[in-house]
N, C-alpha and C. Protein backbone atom coordinates (compact mmCIF):
# COMPACT_ATOMS: atom_id res chain seq x y z
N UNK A 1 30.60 58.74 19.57
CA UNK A 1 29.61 57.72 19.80
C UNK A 1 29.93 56.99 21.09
N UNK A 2 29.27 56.56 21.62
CA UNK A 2 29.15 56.20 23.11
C UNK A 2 28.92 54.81 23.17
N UNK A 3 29.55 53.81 24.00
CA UNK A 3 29.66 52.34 24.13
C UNK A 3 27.59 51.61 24.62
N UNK A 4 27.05 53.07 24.53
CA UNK A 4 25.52 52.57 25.29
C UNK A 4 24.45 51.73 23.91
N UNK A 5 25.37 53.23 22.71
CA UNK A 5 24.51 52.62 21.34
C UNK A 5 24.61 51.50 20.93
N UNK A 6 25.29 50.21 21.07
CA UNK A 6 25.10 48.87 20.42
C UNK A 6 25.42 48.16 21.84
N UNK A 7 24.48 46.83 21.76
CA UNK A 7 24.65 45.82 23.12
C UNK A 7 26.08 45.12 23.27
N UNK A 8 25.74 45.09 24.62
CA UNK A 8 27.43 44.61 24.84
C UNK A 8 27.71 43.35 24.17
N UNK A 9 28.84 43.11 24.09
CA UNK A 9 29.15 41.67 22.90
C UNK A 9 28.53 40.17 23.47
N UNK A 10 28.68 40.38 25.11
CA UNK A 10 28.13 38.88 25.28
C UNK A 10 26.46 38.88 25.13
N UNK A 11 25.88 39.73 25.25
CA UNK A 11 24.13 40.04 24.75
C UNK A 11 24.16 39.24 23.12
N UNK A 12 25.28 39.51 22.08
CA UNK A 12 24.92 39.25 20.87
C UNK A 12 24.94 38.16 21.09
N UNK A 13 26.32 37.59 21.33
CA UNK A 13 26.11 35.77 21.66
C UNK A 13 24.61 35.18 21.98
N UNK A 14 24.84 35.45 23.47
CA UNK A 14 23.95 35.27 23.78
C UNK A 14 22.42 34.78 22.63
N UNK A 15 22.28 35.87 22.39
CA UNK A 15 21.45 35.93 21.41
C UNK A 15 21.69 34.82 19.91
N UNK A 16 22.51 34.78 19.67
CA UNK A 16 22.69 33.99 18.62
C UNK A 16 22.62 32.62 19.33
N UNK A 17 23.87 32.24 20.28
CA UNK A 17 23.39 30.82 20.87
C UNK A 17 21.51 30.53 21.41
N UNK A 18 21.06 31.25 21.45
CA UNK A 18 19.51 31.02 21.44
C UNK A 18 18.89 30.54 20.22
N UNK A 19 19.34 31.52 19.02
CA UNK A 19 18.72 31.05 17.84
C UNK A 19 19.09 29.78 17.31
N UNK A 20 20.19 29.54 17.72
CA UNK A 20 21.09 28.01 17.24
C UNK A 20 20.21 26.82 18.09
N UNK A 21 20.24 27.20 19.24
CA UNK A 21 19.26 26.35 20.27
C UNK A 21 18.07 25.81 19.60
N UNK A 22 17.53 26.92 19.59
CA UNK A 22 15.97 26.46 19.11
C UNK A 22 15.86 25.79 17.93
N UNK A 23 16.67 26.23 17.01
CA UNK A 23 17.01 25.84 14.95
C UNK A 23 16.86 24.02 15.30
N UNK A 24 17.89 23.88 16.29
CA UNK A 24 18.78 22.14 16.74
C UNK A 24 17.72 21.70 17.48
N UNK A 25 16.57 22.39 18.65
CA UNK A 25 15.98 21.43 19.47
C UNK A 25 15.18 20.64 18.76
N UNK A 26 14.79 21.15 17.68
CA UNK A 26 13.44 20.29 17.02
C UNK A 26 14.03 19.23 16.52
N UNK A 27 15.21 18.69 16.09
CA UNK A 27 15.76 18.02 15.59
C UNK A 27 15.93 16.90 16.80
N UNK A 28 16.39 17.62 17.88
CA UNK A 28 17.00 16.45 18.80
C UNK A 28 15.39 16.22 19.51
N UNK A 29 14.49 16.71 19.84
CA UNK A 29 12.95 16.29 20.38
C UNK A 29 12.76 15.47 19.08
N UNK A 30 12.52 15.59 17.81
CA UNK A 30 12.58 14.71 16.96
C UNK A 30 12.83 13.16 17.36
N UNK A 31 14.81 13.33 16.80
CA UNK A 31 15.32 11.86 17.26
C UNK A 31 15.14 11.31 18.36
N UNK A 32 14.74 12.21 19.70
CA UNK A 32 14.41 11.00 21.09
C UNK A 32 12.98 10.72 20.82
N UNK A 33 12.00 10.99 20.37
CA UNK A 33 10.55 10.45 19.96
C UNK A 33 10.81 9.35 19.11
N UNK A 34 11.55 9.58 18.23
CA UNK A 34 11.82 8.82 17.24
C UNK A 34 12.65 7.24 17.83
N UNK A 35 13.40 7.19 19.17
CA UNK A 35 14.36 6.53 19.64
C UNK A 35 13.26 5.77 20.56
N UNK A 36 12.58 6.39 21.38
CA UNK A 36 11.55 6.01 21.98
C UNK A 36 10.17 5.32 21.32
N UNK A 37 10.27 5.24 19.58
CA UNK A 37 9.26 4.70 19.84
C UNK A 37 7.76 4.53 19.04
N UNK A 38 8.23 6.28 19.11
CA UNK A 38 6.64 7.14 18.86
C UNK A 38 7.01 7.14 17.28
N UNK A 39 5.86 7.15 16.58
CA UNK A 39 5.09 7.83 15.10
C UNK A 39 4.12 7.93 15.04
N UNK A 40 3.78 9.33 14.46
CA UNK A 40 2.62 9.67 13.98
C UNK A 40 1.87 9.00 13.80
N UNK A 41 0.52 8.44 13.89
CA UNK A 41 -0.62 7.96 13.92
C UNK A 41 -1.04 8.24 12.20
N UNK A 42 -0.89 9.23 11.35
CA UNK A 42 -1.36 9.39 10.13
C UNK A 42 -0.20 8.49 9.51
N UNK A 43 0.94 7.98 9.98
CA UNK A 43 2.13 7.31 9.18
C UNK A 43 2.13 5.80 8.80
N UNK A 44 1.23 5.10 9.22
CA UNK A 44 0.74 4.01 9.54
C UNK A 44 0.03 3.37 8.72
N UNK A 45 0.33 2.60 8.38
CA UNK A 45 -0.97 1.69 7.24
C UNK A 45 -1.63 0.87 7.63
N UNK A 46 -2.52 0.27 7.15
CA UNK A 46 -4.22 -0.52 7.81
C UNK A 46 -3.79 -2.23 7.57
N UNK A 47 -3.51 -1.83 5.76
CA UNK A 47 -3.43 -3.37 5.76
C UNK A 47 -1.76 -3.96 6.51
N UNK A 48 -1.38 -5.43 6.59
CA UNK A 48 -0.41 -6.06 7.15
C UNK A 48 0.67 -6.11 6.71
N UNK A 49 1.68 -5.41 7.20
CA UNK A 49 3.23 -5.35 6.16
C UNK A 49 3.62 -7.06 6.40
N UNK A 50 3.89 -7.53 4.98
CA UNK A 50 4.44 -9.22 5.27
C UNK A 50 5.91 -9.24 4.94
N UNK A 51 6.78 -9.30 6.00
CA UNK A 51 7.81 -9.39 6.62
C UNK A 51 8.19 -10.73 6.56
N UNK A 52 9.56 -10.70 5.92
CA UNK A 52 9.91 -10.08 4.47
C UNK A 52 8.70 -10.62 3.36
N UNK A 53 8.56 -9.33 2.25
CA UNK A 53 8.23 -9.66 1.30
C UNK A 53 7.82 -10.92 0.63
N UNK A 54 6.61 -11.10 -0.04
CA UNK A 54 6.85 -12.51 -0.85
C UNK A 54 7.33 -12.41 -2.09
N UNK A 55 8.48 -12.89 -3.20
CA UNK A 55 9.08 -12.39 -3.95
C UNK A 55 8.23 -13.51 -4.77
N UNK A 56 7.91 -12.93 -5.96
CA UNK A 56 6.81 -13.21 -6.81
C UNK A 56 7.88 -13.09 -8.69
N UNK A 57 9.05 -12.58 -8.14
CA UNK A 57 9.21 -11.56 -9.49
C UNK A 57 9.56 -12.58 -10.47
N UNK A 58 9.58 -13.74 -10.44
CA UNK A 58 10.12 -14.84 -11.38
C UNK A 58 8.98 -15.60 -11.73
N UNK A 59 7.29 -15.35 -11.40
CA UNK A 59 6.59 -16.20 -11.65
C UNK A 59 5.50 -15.64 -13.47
N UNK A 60 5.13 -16.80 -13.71
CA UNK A 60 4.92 -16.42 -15.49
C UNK A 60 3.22 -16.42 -14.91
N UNK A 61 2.75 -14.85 -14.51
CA UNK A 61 1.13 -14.91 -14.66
C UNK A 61 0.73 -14.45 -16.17
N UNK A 62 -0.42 -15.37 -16.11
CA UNK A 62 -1.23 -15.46 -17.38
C UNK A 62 -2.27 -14.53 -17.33
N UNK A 63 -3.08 -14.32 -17.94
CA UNK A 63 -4.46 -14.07 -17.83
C UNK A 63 -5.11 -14.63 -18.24
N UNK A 64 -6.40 -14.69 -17.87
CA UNK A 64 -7.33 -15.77 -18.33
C UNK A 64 -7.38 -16.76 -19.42
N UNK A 65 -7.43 -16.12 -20.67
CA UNK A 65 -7.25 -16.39 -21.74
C UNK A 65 -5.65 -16.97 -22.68
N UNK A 66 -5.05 -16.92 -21.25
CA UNK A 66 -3.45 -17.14 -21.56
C UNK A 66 -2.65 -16.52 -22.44
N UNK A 67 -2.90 -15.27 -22.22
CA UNK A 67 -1.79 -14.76 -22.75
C UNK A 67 -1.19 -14.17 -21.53
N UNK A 68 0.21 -13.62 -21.63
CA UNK A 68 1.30 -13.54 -20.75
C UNK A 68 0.63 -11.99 -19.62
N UNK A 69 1.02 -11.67 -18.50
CA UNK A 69 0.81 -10.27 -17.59
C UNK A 69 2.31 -10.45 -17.63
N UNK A 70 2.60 -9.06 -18.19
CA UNK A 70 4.11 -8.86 -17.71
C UNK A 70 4.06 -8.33 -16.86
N UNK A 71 5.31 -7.60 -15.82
CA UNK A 71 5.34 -7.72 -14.31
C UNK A 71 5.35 -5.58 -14.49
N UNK A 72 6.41 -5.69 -15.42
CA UNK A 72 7.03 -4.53 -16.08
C UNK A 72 7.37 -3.60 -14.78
N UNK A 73 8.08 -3.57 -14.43
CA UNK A 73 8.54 -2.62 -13.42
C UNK A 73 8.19 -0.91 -13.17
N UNK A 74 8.85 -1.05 -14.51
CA UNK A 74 9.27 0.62 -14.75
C UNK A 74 7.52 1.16 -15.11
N UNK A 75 6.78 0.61 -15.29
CA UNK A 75 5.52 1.36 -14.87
C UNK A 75 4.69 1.44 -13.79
N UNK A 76 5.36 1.36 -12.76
CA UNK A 76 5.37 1.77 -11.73
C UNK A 76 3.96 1.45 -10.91
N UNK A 77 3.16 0.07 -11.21
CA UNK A 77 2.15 -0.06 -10.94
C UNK A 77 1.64 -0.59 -10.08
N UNK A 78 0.85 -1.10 -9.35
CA UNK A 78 0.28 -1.44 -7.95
C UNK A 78 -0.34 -2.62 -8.51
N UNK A 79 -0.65 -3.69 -8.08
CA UNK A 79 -1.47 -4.74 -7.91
C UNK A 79 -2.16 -5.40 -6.83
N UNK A 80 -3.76 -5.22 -6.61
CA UNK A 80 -4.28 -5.73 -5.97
C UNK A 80 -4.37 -7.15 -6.28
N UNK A 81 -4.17 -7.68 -5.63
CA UNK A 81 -4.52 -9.62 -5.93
C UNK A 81 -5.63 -10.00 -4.79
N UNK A 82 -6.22 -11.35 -5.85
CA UNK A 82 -7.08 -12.28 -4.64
C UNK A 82 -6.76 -12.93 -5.35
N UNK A 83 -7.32 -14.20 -4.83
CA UNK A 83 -7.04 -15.39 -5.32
C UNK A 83 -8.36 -16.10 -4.67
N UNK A 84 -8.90 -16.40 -5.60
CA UNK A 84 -10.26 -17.17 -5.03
C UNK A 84 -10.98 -18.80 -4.88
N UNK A 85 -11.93 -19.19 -4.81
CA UNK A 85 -11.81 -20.57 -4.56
C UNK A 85 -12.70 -20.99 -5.78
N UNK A 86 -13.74 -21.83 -6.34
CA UNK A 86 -14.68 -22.63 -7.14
C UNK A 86 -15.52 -22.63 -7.02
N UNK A 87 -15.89 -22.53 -5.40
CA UNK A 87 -17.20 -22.25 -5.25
C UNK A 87 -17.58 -20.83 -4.29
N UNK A 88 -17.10 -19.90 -4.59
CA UNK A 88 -17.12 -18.99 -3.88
C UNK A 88 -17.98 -17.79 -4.98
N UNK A 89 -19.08 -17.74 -4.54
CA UNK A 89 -20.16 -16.72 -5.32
C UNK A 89 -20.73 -15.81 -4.66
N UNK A 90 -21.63 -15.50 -3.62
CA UNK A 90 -21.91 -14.05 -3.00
C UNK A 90 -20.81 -13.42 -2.47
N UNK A 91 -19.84 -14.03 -2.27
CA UNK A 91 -18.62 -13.16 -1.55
C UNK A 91 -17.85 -12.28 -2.45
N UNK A 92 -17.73 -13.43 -3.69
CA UNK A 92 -16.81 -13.02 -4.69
C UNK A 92 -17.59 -11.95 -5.41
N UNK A 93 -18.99 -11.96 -5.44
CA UNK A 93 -19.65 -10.95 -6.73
C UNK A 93 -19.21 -9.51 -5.24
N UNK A 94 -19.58 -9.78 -4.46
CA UNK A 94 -19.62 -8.68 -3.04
C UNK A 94 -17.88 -8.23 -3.30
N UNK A 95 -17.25 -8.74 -3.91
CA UNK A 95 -15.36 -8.21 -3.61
C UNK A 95 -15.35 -7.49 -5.17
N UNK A 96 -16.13 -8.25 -6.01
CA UNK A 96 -15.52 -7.30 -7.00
C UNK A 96 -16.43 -5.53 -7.15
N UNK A 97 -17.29 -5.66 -6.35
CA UNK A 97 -18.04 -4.18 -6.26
C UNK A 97 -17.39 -3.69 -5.20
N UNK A 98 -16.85 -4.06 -4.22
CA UNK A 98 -15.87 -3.34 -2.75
C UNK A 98 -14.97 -2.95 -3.97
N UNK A 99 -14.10 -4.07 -4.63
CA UNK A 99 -12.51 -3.87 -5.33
C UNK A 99 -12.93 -2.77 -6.75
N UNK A 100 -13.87 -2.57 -7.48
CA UNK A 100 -14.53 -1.39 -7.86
C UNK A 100 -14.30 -0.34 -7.43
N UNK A 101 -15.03 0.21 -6.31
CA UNK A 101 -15.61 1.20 -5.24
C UNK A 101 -13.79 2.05 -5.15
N UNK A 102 -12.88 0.71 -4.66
CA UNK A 102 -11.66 1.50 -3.83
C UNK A 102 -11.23 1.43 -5.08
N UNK A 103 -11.05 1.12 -6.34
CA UNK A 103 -10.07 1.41 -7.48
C UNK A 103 -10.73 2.84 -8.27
N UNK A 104 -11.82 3.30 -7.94
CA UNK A 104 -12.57 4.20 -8.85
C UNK A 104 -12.47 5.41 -7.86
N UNK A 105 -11.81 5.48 -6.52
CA UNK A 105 -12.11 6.58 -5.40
C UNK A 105 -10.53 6.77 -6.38
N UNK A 106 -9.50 6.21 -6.71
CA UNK A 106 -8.25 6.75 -6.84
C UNK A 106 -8.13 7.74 -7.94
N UNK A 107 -9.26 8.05 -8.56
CA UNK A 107 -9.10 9.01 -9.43
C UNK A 107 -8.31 9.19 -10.57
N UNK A 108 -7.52 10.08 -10.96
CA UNK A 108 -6.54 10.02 -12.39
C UNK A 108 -5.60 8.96 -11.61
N UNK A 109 -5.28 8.64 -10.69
CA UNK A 109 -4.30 7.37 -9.96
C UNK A 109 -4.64 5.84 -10.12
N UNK A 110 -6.00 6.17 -10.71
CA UNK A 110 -6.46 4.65 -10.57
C UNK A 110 -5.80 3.73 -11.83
N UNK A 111 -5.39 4.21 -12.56
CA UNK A 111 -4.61 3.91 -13.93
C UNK A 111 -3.42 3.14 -13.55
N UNK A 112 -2.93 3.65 -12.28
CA UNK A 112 -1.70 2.71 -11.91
C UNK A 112 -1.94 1.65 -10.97
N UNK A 113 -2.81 1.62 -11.25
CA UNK A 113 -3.63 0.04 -10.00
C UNK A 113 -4.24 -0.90 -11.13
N UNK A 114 -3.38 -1.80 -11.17
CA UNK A 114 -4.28 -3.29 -11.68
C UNK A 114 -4.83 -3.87 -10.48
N UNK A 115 -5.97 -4.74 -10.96
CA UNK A 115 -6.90 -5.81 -9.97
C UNK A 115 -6.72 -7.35 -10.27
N UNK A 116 -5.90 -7.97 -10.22
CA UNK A 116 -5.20 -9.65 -10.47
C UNK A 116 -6.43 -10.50 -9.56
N UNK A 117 -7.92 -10.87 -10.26
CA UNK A 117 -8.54 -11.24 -10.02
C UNK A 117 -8.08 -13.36 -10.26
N UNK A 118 -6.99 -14.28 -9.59
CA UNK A 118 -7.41 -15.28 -9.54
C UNK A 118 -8.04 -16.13 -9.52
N UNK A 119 -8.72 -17.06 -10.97
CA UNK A 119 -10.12 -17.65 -10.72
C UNK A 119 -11.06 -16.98 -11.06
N UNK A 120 -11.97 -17.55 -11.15
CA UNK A 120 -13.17 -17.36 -12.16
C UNK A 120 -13.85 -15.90 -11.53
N UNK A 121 -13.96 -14.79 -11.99
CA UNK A 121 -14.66 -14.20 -11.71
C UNK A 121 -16.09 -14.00 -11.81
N UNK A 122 -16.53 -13.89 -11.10
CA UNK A 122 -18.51 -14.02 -11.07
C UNK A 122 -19.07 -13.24 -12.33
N UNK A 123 -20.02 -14.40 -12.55
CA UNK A 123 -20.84 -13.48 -13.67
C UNK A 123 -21.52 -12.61 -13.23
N UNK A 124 -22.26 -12.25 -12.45
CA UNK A 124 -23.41 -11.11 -12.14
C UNK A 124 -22.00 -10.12 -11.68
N UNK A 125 -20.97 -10.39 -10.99
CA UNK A 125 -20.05 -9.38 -10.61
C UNK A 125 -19.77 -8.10 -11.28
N UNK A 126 -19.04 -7.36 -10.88
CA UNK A 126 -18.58 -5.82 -11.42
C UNK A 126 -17.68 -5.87 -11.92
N UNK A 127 -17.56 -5.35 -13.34
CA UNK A 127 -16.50 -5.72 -13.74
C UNK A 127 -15.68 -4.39 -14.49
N UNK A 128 -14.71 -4.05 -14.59
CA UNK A 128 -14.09 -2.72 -14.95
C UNK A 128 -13.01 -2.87 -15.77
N UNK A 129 -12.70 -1.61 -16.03
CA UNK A 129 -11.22 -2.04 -17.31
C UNK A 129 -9.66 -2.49 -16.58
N UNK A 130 -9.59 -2.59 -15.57
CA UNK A 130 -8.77 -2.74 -14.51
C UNK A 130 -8.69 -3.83 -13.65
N UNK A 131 -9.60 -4.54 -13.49
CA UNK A 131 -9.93 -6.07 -13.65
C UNK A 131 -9.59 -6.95 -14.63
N UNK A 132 -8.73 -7.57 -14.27
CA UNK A 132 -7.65 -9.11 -15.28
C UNK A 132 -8.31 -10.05 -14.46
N UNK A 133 -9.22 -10.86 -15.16
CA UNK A 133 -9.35 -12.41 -14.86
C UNK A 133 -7.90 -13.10 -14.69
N UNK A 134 -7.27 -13.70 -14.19
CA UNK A 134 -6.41 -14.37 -14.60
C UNK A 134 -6.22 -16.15 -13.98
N UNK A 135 -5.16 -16.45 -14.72
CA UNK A 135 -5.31 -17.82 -14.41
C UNK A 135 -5.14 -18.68 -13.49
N UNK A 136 -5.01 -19.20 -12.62
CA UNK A 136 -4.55 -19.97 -11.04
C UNK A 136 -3.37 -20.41 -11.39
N UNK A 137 -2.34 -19.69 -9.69
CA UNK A 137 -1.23 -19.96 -9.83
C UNK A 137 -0.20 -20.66 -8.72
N UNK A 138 -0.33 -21.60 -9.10
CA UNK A 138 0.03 -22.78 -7.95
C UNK A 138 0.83 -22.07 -7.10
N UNK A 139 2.05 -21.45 -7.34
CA UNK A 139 3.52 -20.69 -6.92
C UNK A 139 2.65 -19.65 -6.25
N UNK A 140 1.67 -18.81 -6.80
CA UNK A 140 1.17 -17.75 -5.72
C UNK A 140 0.53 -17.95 -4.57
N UNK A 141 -0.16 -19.30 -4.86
CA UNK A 141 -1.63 -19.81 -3.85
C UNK A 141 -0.63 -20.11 -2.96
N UNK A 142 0.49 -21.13 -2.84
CA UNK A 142 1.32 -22.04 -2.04
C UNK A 142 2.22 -20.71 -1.26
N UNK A 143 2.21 -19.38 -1.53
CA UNK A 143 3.46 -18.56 -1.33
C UNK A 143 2.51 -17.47 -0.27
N UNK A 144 1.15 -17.84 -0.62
CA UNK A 144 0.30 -16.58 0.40
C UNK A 144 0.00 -16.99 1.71
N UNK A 145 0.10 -16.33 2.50
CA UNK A 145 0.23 -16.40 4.06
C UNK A 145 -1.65 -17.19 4.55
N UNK A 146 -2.40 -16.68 3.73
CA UNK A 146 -3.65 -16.99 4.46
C UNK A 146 -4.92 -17.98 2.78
N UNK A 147 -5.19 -18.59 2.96
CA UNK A 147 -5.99 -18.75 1.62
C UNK A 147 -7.09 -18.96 1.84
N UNK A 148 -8.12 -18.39 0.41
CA UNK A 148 -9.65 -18.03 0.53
C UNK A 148 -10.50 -19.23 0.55
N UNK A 149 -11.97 -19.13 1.08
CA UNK A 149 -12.66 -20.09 0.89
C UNK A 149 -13.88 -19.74 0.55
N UNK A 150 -14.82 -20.01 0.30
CA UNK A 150 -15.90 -19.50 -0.35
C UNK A 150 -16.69 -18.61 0.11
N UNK A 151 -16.60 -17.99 1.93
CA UNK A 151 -16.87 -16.78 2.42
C UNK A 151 -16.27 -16.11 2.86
N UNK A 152 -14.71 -16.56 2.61
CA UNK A 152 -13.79 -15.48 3.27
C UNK A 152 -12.50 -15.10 1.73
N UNK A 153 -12.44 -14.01 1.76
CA UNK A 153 -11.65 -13.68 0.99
C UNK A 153 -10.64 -12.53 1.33
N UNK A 154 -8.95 -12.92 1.52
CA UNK A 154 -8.05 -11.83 2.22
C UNK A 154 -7.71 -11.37 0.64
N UNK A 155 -7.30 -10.32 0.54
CA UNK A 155 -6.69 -9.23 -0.30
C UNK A 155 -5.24 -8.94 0.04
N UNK A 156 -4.44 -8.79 -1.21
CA UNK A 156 -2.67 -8.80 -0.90
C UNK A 156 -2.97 -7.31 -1.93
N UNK A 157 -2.00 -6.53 -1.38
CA UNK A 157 -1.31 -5.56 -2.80
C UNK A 157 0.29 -6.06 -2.71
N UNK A 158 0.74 -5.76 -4.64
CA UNK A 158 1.98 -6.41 -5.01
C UNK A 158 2.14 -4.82 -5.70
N UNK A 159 3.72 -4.79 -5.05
CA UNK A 159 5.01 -3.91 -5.32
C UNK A 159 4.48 -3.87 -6.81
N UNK A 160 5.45 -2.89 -7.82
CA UNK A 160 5.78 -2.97 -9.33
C UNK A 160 6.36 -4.22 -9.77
N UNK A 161 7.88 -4.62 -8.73
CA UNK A 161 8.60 -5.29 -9.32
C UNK A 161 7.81 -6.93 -8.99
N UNK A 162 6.75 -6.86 -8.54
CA UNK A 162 5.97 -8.71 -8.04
C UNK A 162 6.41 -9.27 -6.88
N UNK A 163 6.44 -7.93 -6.13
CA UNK A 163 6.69 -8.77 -4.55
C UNK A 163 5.07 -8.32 -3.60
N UNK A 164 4.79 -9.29 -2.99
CA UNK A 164 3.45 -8.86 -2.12
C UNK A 164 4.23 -8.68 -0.62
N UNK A 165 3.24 -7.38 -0.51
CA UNK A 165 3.89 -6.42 0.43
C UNK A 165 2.88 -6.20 1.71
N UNK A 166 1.85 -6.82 1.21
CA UNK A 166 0.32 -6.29 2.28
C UNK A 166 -0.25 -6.97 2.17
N UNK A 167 -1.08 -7.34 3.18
CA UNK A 167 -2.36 -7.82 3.05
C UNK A 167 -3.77 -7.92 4.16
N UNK A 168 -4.49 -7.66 3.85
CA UNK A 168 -6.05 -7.25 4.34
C UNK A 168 -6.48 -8.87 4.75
N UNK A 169 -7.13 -9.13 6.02
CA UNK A 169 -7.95 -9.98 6.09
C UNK A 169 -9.38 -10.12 5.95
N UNK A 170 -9.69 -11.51 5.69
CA UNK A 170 -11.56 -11.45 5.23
C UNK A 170 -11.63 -10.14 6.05
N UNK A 171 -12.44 -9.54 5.43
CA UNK A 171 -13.84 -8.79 6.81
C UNK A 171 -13.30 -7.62 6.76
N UNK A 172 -12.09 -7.17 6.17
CA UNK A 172 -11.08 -5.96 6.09
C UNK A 172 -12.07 -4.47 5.61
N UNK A 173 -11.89 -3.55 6.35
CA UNK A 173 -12.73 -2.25 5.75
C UNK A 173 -12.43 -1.89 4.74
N UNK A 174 -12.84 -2.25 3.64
CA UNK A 174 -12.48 -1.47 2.13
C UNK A 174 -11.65 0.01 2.35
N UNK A 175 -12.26 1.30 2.72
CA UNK A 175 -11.23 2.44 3.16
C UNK A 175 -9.98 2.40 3.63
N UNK A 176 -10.12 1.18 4.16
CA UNK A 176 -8.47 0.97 4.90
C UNK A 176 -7.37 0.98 3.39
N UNK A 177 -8.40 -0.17 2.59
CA UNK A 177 -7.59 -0.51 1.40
C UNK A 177 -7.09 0.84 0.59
N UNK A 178 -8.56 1.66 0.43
CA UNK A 178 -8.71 2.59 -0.33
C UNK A 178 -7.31 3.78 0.15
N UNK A 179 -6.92 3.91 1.64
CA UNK A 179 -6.14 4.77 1.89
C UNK A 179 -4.69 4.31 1.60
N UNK A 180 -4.46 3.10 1.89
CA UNK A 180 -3.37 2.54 1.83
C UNK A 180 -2.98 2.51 0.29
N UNK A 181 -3.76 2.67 -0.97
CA UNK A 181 -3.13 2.41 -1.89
C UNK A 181 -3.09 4.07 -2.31
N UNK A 182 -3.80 5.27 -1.87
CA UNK A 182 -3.78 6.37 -1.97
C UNK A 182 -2.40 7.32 -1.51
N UNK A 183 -2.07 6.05 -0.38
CA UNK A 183 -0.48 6.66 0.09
C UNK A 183 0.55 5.95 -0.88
N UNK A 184 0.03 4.99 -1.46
CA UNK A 184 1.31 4.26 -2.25
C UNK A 184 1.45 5.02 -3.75
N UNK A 185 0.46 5.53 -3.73
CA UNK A 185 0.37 5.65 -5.23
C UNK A 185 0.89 7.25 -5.60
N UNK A 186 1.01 8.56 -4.45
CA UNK A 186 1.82 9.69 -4.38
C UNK A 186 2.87 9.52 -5.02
């Protein structure tokens, strides 16, 4: 057999340090995008990350009728909150058919989304099995970054464990909501 039938030894290298090259570049183009700056545009959420957290997890919500909302962790659930005002009526009947619309797009997911409706919810409003009237809560109203008035109403979503993590201002595109709780809820 003749030294022509297999490539000379530095060809194999060769060859292998190529494959090693390429395996590692994606990794290191990765971390300098990543160092620089850049993310994906699909990675991104609509509503407002509130930095740091509002920690909620010690407060006793009621529901309407006063009996206790436990927070319960371990079921792993999402909470939309508003918190509304006394005299707030076309806006409010208009939020609970938006807060409808994005809890009913989540499909078999929508089960892990409560709606912590603060304050009287409208009579002509929409109302669903996922909708809790509940009772006004001094500690939440005093702890939220922005508060409603009778034509403006911002939207928070709260962690499992009762920390609010987001929040939408008046005028906010419902879809925004709708995607953002579609990524939380995977």
């Amino acid at each position: 057999m003749t030294d022509t039938a297999r490539p000379p030894q530095w060809k194999s290298r060769l060859i292998l340090l190529l494959i090693v090259a390429m395996f590692f570049s994606s990794f290191f183009v990765a971390w300098g995008l990543r160092l620089a700056g850049w993310t994906p545009q699909g990675s991104k959420n609509f509503g407002e990350l509130i930095q740091p957290p509002i920690d909620l997890t010690a407060s006793n919500f009621r529901h309407a009728d006063g009996k206790p909302y436990p927070l319960e962790p371990e079921k792993h659930l999402w909470r939309v909150v508003i918190v509304t005002t006394p005299d707030c009526t076309d806006a409010c009947t208009a939020m609970t058919d938006t807060l409808f619309r994005v809890w009913e797009t989540q499909g078999s997911k929508a089960e892990r989304v409560d709606v912590l409706w603060f304050g009287e919810v409208p009579k002509n409003g929409r109302s669903f099995r996922k909708l809790f009237a509940m009772q006004a809560s001094p500690e939440l109203l005093a702890a939220l970054p922005q508060k409603a008035t009778a034509t403006s109403l911002p939207v928070y979503i709260m962690d499992n464990r009762g920390n609010v993590v987001m929040q939408y201002r008046p005028g906010f595109d419902p879809s925004h909501l709708r995607k953002d709780l579609s990524r939380l809820l995977k």
